[in-house]
Protein backbone atom coordinates (compact mmCIF):
# COMPACT_ATOMS: atom_id res chain seq x y z
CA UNK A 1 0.00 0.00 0.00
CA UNK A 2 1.35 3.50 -0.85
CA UNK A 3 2.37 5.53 2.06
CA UNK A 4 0.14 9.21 2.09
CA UNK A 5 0.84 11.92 3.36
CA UNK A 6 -1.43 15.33 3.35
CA UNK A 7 -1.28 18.37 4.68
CA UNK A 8 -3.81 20.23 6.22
CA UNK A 9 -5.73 23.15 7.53
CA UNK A 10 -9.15 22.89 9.70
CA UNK A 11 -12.14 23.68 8.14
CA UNK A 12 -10.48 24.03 4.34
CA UNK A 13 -13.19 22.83 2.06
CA UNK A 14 -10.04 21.59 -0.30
CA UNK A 15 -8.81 19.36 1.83
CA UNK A 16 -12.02 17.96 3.08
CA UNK A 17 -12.41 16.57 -0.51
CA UNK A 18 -9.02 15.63 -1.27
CA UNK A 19 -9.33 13.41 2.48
CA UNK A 20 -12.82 12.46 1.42
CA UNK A 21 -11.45 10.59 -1.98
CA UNK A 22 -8.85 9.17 -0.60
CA UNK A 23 -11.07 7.86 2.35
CA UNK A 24 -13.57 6.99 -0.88
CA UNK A 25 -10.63 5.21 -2.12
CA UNK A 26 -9.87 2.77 0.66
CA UNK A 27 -6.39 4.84 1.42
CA UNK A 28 -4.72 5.36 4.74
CA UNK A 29 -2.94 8.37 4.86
CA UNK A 30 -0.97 10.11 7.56
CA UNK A 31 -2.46 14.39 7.75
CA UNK A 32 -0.75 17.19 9.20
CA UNK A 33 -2.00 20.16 10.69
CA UNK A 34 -0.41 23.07 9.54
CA UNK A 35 -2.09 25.93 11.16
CA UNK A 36 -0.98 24.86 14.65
CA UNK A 37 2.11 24.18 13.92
CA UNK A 38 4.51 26.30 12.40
CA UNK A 39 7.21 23.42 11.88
CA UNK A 40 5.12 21.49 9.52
CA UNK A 41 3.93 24.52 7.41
CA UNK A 42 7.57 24.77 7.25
CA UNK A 43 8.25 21.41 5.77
CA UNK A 44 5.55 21.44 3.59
CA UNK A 45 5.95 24.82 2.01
CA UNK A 46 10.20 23.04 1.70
CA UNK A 47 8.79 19.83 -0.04
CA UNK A 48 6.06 21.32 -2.29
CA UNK A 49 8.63 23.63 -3.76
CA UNK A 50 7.53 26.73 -2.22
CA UNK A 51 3.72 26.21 -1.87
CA UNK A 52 2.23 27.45 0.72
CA UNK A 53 -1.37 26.68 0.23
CA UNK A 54 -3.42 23.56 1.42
CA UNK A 55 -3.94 20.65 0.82
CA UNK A 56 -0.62 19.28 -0.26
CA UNK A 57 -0.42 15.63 -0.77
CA UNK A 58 2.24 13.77 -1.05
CA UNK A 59 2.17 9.81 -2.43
CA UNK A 60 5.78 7.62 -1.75
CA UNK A 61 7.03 10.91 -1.07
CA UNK A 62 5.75 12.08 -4.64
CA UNK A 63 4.79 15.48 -4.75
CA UNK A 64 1.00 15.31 -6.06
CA UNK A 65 -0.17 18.79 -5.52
CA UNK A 66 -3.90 19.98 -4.05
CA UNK A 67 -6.94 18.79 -3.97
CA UNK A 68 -7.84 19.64 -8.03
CA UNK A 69 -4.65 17.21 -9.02
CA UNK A 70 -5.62 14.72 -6.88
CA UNK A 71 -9.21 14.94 -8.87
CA UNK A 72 -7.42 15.05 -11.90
CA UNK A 73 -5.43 11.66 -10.98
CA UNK A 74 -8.46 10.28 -9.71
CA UNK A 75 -10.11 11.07 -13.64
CA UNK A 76 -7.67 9.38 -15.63
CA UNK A 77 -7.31 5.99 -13.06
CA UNK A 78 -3.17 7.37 -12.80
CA UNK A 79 -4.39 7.72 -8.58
CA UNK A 80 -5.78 3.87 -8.85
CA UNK A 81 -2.75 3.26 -10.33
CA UNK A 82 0.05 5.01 -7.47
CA UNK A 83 -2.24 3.97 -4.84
CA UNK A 84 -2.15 -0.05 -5.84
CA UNK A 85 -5.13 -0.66 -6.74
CA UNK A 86 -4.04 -1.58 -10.02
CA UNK A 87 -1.45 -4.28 -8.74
């Protein structure tokens, strides 16, 4: 199973649907609070290449993007695919 990784922000409508199809999905995924902690915002901002906005997800330490990529994955089966369904 891939390891997942998303960061997050209470009450962000975003990440509520990128953690809603991934729950959808059958995934397990690890989320981090951002807004209470100013380490994490830190580290994601440094591994999403400057991003600062939420969600960021993050498949076997791929960089996926927000909540509209993960849709976009989702679309075209590539999320099936990285999540191993298709294995």
């Amino acid at each position: 199973m891939a390891e997942i990784e998303i960061y997050t922000t209470p009450f962000c409508g975003f990440c509520y649907r990128a953690k809603k199809l991934l729950a959808d999905k059958g995934a397990v995924f690890t989320e981090y609070d951002v807004m209470m902690s100013a380490a994490k915002r830190k580290e994601m901002r440094e591994r999403a290449g400057g991003d600062n906005k939420v969600p960021q997800i993050f498949i076997d330490d791929r960089h996926i993007g927000g909540s509209d990529k993960l849709d976009a994955l989702a679309g075209s089966g590539e999320l099936d695919r990285l999540l191993g369904a298709g294995a």
